[in-house]
PDB file of N, CA and C in Angstrom:
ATOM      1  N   UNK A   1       0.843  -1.189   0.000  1.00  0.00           N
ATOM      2  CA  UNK A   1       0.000   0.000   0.000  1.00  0.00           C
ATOM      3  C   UNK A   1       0.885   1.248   0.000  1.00  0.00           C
ATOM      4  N   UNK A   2       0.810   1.988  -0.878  1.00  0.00           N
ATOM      5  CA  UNK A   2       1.257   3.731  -0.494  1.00  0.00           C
ATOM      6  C   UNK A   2       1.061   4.104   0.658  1.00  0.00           C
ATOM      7  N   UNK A   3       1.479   4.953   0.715  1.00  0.00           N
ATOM      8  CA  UNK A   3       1.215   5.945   2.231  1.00  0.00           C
ATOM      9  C   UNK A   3       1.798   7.173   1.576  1.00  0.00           C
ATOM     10  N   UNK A   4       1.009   8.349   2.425  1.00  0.00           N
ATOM     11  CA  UNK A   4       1.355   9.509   1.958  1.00  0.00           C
ATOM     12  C   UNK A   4       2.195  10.134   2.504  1.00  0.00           C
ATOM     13  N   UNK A   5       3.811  10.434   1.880  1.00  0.00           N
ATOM     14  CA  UNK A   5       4.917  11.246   2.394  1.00  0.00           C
ATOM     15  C   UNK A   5       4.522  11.986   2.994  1.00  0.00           C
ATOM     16  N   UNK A   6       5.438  12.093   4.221  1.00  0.00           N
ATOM     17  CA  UNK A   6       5.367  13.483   5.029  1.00  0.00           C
ATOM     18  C   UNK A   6       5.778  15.127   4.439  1.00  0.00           C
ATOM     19  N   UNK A   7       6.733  14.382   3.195  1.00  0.00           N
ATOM     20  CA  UNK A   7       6.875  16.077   2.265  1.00  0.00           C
ATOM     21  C   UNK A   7       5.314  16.344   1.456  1.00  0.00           C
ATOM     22  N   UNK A   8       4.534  15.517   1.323  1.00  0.00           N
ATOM     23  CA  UNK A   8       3.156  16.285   0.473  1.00  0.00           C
ATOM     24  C   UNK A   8       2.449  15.945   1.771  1.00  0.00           C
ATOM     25  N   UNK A   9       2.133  15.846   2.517  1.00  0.00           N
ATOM     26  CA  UNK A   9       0.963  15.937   4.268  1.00  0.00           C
ATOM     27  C   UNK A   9       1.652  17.411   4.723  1.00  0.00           C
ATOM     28  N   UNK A  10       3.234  17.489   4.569  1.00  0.00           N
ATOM     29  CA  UNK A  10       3.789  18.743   5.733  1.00  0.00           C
ATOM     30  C   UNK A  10       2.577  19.897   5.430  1.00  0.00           C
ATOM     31  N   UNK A  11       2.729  20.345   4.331  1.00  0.00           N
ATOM     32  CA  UNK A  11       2.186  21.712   3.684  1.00  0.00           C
ATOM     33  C   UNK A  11       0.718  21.717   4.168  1.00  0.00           C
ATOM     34  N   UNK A  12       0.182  20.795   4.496  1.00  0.00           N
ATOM     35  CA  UNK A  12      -1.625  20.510   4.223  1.00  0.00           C
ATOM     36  C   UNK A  12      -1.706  19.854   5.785  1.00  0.00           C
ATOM     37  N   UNK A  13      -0.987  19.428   6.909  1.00  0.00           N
ATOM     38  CA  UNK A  13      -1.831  19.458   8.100  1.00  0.00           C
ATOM     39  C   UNK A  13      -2.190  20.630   8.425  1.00  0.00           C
ATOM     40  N   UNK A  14      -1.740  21.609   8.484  1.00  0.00           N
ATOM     41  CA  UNK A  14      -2.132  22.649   9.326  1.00  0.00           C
ATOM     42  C   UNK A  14      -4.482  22.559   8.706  1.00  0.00           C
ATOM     43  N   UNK A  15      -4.315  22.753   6.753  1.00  0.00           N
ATOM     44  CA  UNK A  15      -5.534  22.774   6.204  1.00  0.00           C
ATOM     45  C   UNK A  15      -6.523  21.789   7.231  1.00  0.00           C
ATOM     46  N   UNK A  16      -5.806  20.232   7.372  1.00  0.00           N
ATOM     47  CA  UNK A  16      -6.690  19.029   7.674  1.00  0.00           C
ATOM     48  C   UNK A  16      -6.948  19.048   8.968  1.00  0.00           C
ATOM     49  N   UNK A  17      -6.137  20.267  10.544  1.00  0.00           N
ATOM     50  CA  UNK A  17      -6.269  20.255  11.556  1.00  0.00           C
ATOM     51  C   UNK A  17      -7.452  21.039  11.654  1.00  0.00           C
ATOM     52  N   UNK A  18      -7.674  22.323  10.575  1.00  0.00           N
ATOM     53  CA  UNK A  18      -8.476  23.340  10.648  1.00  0.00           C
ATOM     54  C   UNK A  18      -9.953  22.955  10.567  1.00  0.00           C
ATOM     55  N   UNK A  19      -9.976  21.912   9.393  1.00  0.00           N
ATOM     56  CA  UNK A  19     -11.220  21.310   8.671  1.00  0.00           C
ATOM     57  C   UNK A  19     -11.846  20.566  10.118  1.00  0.00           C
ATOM     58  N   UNK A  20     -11.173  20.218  10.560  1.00  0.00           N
ATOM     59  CA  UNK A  20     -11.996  19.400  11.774  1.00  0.00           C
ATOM     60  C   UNK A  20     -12.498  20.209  12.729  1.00  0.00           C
ATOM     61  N   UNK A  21     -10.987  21.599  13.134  1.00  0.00           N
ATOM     62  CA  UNK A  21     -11.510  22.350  14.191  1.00  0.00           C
ATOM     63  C   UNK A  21     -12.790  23.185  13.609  1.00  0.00           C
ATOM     64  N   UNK A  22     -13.000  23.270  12.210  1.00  0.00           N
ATOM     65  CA  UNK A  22     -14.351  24.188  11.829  1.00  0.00           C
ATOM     66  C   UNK A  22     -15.405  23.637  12.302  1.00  0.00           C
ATOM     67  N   UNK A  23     -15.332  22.218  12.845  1.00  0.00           N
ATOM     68  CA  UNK A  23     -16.879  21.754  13.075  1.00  0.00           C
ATOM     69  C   UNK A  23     -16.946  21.934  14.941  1.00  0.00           C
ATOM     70  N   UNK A  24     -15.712  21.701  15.332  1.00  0.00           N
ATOM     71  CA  UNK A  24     -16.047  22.223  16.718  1.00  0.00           C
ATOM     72  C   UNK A  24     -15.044  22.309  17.509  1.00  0.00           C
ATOM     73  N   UNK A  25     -14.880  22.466  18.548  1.00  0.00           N
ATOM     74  CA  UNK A  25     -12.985  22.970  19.389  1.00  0.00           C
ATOM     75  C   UNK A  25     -13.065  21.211  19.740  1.00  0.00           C
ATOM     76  N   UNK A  26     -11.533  20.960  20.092  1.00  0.00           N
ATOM     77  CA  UNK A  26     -11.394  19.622  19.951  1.00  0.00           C
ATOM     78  C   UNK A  26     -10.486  19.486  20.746  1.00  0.00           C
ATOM     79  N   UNK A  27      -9.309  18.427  21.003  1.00  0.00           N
ATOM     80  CA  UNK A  27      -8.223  18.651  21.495  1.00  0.00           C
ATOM     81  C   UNK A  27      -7.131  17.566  20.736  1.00  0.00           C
ATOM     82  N   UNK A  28      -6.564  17.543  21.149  1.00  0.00           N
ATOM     83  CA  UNK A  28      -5.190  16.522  20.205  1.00  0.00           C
ATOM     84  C   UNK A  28      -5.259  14.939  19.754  1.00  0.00           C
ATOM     85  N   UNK A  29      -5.632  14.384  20.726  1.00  0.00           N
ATOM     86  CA  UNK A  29      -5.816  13.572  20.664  1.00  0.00           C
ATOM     87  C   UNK A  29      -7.325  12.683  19.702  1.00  0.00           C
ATOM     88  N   UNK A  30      -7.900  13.513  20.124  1.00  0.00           N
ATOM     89  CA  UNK A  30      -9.434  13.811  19.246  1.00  0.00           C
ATOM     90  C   UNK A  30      -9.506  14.096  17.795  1.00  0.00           C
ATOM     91  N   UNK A  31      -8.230  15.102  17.918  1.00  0.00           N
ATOM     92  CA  UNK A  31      -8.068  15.849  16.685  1.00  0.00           C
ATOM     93  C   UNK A  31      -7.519  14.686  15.814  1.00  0.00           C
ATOM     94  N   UNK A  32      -6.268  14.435  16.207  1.00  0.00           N
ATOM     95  CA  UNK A  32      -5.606  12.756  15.327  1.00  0.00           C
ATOM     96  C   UNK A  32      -6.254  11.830  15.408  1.00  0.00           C
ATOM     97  N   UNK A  33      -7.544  11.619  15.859  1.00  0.00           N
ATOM     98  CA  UNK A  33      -8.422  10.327  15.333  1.00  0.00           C
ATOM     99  C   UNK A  33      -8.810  10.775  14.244  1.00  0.00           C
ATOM    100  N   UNK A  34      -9.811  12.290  14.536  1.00  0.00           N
ATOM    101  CA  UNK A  34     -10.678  12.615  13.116  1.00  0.00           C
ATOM    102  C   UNK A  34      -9.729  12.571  11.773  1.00  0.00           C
ATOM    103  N   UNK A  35      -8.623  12.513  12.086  1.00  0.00           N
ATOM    104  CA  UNK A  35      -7.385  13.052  10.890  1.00  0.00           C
ATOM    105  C   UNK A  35      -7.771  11.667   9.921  1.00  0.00           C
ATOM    106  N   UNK A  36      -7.256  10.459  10.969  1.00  0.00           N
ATOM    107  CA  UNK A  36      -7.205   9.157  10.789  1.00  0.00           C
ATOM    108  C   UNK A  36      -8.272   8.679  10.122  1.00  0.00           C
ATOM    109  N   UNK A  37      -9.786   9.082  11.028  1.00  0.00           N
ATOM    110  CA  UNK A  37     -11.106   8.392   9.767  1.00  0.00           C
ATOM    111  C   UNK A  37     -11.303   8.951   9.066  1.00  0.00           C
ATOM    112  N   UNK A  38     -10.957  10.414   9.013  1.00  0.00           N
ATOM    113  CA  UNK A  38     -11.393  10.722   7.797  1.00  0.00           C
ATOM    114  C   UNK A  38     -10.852  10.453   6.456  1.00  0.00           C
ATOM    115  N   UNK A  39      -9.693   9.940   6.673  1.00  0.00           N
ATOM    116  CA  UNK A  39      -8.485  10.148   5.748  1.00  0.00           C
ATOM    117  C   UNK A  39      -8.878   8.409   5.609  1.00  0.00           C
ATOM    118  N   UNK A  40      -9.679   8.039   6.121  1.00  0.00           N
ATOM    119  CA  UNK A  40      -9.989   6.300   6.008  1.00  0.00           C
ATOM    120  C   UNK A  40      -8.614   5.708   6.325  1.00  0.00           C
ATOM    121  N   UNK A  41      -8.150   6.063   7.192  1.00  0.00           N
ATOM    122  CA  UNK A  41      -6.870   5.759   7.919  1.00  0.00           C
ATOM    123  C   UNK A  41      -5.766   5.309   6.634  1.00  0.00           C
ATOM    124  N   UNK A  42      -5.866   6.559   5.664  1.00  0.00           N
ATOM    125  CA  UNK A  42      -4.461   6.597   4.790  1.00  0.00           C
ATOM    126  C   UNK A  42      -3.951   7.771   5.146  1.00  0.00           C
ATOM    127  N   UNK A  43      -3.663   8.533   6.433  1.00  0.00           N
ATOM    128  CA  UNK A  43      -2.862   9.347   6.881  1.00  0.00           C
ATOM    129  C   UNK A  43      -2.911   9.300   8.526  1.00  0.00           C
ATOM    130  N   UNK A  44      -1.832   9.130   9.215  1.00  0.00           N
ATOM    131  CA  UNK A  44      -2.104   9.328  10.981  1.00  0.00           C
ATOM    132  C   UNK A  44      -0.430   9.823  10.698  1.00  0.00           C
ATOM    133  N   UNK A  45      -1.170  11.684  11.177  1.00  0.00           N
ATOM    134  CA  UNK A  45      -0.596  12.273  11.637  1.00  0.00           C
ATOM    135  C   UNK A  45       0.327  12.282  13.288  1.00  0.00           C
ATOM    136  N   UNK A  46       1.460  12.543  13.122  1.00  0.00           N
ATOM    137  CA  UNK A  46       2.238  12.104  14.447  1.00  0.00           C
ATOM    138  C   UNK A  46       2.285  12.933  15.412  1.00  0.00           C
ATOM    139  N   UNK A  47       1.962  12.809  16.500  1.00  0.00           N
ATOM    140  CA  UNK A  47       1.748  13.675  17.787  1.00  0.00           C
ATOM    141  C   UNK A  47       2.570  14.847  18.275  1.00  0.00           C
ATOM    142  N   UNK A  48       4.054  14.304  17.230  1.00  0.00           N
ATOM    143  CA  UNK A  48       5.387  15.761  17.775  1.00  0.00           C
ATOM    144  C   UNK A  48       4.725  16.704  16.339  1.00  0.00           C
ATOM    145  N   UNK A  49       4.194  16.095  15.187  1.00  0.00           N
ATOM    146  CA  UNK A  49       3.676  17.371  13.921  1.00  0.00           C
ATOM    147  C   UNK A  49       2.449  17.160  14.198  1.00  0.00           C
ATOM    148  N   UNK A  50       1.483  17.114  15.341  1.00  0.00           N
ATOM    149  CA  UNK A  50      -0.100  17.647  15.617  1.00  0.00           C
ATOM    150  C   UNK A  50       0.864  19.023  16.484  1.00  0.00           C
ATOM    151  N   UNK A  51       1.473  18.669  17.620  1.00  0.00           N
ATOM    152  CA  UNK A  51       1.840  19.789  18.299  1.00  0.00           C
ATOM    153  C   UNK A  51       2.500  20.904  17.803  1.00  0.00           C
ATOM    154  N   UNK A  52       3.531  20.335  16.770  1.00  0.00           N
ATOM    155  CA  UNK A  52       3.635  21.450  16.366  1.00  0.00           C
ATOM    156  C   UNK A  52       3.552  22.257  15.621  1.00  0.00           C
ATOM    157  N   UNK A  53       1.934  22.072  15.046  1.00  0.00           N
ATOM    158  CA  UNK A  53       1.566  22.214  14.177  1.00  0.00           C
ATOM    159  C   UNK A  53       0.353  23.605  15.148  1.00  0.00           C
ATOM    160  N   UNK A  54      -0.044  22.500  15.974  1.00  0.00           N
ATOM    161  CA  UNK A  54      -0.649  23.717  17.087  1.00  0.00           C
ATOM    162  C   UNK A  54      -0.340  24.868  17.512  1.00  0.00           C
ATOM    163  N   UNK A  55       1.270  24.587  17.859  1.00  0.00           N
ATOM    164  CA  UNK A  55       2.174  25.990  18.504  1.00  0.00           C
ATOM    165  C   UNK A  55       2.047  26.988  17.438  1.00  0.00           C
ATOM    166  N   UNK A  56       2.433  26.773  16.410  1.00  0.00           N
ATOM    167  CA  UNK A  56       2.637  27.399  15.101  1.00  0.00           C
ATOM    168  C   UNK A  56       1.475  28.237  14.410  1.00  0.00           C
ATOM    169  N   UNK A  57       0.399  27.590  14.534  1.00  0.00           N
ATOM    170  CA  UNK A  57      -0.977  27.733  14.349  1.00  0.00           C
ATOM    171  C   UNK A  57      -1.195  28.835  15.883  1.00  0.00           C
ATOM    172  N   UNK A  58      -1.090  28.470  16.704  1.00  0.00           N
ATOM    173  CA  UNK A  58      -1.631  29.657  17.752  1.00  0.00           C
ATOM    174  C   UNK A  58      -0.664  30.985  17.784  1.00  0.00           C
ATOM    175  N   UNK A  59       0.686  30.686  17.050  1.00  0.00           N
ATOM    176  CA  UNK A  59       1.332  31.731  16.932  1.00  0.00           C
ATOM    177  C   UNK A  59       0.937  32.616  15.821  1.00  0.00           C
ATOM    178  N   UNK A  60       0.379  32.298  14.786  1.00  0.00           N
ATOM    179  CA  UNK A  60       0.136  32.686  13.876  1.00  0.00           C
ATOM    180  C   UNK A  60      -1.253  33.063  13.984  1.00  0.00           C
ATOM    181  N   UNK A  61      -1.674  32.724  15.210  1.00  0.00           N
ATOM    182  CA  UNK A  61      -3.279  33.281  15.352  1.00  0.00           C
ATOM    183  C   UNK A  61      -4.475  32.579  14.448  1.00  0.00           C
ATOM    184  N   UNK A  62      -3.974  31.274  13.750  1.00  0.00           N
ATOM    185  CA  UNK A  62      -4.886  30.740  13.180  1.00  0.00           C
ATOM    186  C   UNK A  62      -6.103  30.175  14.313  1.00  0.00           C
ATOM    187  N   UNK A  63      -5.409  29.424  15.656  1.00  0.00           N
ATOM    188  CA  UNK A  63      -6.126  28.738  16.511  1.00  0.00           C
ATOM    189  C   UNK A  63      -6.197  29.720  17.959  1.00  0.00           C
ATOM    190  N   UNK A  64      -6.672  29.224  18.691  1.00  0.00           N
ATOM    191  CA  UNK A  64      -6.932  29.666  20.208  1.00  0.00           C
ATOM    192  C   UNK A  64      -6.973  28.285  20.539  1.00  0.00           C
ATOM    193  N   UNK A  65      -5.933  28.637  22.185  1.00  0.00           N
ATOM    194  CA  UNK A  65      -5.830  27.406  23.056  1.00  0.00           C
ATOM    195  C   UNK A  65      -7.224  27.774  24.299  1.00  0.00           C
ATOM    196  N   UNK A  66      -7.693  26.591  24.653  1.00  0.00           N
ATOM    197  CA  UNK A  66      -8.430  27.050  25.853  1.00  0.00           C
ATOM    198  C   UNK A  66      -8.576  25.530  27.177  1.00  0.00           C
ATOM    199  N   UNK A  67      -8.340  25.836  28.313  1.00  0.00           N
ATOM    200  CA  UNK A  67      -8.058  24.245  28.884  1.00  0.00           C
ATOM    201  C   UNK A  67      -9.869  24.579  29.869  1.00  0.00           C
ATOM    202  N   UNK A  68     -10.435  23.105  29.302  1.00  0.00           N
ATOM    203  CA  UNK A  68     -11.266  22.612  30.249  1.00  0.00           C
ATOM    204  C   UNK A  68     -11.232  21.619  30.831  1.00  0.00           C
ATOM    205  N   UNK A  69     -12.226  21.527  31.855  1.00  0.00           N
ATOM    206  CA  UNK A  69     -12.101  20.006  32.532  1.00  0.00           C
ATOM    207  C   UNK A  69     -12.809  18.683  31.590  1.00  0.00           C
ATOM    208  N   UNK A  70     -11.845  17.585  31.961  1.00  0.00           N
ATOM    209  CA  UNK A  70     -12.712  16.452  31.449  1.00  0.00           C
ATOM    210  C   UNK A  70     -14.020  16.030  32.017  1.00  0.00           C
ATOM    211  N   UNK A  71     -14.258  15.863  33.158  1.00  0.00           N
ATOM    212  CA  UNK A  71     -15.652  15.797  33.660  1.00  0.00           C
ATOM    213  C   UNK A  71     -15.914  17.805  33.931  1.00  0.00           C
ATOM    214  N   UNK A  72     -17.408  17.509  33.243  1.00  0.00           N
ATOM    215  CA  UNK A  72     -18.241  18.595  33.523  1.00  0.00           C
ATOM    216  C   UNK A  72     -18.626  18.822  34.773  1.00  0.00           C
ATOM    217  N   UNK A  73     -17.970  17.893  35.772  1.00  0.00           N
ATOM    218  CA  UNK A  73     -18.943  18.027  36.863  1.00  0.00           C
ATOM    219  C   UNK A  73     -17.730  19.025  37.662  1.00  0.00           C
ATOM    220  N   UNK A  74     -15.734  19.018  37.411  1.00  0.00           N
ATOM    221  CA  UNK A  74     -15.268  19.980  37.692  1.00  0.00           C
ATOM    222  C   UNK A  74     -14.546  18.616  38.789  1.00  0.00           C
ATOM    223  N   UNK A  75     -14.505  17.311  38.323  1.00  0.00           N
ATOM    224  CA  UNK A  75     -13.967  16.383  39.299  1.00  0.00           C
ATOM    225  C   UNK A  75     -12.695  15.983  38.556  1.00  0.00           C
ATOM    226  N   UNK A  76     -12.838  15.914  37.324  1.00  0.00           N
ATOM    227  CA  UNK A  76     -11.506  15.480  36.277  1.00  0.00           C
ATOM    228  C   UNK A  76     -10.374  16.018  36.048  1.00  0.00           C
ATOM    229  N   UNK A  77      -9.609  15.998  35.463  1.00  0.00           N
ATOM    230  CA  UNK A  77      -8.188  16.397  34.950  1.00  0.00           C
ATOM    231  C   UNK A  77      -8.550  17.487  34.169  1.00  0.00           C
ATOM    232  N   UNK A  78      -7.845  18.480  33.692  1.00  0.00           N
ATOM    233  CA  UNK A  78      -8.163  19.361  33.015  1.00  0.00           C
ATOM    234  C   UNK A  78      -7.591  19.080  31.283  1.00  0.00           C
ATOM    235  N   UNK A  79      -7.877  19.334  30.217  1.00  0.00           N
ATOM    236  CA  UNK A  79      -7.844  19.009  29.224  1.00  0.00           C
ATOM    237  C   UNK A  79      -7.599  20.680  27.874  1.00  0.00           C
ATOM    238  N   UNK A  80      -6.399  20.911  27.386  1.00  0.00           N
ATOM    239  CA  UNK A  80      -6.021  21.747  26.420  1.00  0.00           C
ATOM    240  C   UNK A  80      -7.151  21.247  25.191  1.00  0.00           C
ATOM    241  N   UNK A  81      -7.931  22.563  24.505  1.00  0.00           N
ATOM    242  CA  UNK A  81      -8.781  22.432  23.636  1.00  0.00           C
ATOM    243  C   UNK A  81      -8.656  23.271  22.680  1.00  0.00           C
ATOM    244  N   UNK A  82      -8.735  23.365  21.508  1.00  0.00           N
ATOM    245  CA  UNK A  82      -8.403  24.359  21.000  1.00  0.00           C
ATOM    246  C   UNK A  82      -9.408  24.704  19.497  1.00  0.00           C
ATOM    247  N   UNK A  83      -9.860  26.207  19.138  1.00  0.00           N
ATOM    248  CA  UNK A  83     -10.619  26.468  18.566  1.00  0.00           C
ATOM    249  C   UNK A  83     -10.463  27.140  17.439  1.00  0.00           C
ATOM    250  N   UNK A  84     -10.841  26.761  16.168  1.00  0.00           N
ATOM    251  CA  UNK A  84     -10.092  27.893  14.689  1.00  0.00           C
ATOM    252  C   UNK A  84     -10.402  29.542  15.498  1.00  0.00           C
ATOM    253  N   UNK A  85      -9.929  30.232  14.384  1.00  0.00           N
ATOM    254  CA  UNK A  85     -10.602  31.862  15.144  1.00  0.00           C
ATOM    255  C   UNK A  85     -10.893  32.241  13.552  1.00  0.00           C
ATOM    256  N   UNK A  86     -11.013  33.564  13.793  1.00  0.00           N
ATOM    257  CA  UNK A  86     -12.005  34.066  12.346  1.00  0.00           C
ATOM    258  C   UNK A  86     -10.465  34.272  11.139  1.00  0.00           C
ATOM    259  N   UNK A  87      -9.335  34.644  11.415  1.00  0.00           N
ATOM    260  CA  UNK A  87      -7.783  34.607  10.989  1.00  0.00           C
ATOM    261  C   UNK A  87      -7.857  33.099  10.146  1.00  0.00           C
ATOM    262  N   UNK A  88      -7.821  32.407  11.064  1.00  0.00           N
ATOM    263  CA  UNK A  88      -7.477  30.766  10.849  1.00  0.00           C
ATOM    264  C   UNK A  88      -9.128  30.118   9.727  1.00  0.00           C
ATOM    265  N   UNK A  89     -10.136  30.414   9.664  1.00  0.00           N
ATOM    266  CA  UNK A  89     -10.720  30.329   9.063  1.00  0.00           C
ATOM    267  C   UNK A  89     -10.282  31.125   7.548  1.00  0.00           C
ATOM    268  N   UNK A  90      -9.926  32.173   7.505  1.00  0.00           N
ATOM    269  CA  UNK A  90      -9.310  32.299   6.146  1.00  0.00           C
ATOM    270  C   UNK A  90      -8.454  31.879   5.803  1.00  0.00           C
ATOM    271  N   UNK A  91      -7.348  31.631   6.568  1.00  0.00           N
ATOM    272  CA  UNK A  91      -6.500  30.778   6.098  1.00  0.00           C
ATOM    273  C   UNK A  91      -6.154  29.692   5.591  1.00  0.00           C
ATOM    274  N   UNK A  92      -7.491  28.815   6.030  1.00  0.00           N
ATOM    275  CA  UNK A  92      -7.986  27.708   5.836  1.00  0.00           C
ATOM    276  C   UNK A  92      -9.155  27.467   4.365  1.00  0.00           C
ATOM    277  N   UNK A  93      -9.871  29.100   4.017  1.00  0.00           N
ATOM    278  CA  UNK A  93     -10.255  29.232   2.741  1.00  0.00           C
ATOM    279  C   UNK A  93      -8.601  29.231   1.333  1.00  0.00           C
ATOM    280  N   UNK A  94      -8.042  30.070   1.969  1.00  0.00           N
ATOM    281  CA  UNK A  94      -6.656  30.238   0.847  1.00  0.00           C
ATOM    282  C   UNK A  94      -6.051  28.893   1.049  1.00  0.00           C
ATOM    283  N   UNK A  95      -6.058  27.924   2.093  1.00  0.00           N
ATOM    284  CA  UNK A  95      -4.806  26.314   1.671  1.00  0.00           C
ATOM    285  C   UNK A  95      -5.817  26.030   1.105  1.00  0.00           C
ATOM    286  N   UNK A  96      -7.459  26.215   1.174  1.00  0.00           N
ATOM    287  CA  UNK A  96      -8.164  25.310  -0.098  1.00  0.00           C
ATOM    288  C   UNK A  96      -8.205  25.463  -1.578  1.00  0.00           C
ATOM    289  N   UNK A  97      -7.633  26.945  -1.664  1.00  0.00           N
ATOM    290  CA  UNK A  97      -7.666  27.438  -2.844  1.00  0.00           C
ATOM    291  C   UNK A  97      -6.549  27.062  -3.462  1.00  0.00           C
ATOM    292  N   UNK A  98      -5.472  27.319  -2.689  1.00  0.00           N
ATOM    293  CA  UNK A  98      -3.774  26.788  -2.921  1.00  0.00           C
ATOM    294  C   UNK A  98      -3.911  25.260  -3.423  1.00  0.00           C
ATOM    295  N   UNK A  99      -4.438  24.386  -2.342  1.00  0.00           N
ATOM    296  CA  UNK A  99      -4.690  22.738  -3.047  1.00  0.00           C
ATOM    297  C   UNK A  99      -5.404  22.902  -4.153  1.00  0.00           C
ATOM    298  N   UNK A 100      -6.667  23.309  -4.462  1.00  0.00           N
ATOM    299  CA  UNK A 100      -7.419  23.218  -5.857  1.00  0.00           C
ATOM    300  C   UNK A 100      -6.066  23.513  -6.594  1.00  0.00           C
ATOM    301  N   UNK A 101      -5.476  24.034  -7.237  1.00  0.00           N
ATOM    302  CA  UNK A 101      -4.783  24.731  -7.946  1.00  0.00           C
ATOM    303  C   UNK A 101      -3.389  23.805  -8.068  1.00  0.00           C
ATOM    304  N   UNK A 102      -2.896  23.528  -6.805  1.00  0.00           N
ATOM    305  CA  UNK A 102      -1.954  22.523  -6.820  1.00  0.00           C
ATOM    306  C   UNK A 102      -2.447  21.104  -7.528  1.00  0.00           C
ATOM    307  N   UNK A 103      -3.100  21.022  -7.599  1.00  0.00           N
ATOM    308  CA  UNK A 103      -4.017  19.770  -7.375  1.00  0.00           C
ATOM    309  C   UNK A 103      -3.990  19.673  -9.757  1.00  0.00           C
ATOM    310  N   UNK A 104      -4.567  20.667  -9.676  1.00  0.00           N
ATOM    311  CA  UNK A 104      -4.844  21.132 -10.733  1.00  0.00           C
ATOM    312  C   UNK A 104      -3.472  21.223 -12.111  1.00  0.00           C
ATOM    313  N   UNK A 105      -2.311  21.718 -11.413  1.00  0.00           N
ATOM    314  CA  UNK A 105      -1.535  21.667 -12.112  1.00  0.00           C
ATOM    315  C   UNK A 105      -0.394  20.247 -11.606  1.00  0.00           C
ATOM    316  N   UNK A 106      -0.486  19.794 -11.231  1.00  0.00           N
ATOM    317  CA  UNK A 106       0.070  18.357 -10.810  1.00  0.00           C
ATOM    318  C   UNK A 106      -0.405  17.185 -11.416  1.00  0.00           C
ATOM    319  N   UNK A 107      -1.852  17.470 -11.377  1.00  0.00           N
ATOM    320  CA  UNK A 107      -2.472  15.838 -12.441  1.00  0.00           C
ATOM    321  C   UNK A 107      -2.277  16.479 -13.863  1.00  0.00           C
ATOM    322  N   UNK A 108      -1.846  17.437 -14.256  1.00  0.00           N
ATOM    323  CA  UNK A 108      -1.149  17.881 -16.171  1.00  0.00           C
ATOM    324  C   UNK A 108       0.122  16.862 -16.301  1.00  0.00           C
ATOM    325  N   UNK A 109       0.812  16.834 -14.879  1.00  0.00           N
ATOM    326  CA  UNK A 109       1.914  15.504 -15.257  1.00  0.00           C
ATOM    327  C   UNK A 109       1.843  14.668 -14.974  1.00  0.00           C
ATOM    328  N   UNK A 110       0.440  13.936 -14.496  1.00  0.00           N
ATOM    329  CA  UNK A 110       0.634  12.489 -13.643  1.00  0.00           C
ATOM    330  C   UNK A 110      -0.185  11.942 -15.007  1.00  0.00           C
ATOM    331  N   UNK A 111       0.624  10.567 -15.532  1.00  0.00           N
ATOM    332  CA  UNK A 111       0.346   9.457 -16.728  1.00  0.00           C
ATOM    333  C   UNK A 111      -0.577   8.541 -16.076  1.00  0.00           C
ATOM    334  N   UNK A 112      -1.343   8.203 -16.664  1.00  0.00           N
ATOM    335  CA  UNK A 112      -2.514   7.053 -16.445  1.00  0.00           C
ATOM    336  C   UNK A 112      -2.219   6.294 -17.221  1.00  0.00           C
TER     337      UNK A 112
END
């Protein structure tokens, strides 16, 4: 089976972390499952490039960190969550535009 290089995933986790955080704040671990089914487990992203993919992303103001508890009731461990912001939502319109386009001029050289 292929698997997809980490030189064509590098450019496009930050896109595939965003796509998930658009549907709701999440946290890391959560986040690299959705990566995994969605991708029908032909990509699992690695936990040192989820993080630092995060740092990078909150530096850049794409994301917001926010820590809640695991139980709602305020008995659990506390848990880092993190949410696109309105920045990181465009940014996340332009890597889609960037892939169409990549996408676009890349299958002009791929032979069938």
């Amino acid at each position: 089976m292929v698997e997809i290089s980490s030189d064509v995933s590098r450019g496009y986790n930050d896109t595939m972390i965003l796509s998930v955080l658009k549907k709701e704040p999440s946290y890391g671990y959560e986040i690299s499952k959705q990566i995994k089914m969605i991708s029908g487990g032909k990509y699992i992203i690695k936990e040192t490039t989820l993080y630092s993919a995060f740092t990078r992303m909150e530096k850049n103001q794409h994301i917001e960190s926010f820590t809640a508890d695991v139980d709602p009731g305020g008995n659990g461990k506390k848990r880092t969550y993190y949410r696109i912001t309105d920045k990181g939502r465009e940014y996340y319109r332009e890597k889609c535009e960037e892939w169409a386009l990549t996408k676009d001029v890349i299958e002009k050289f791929i032979e069938e």
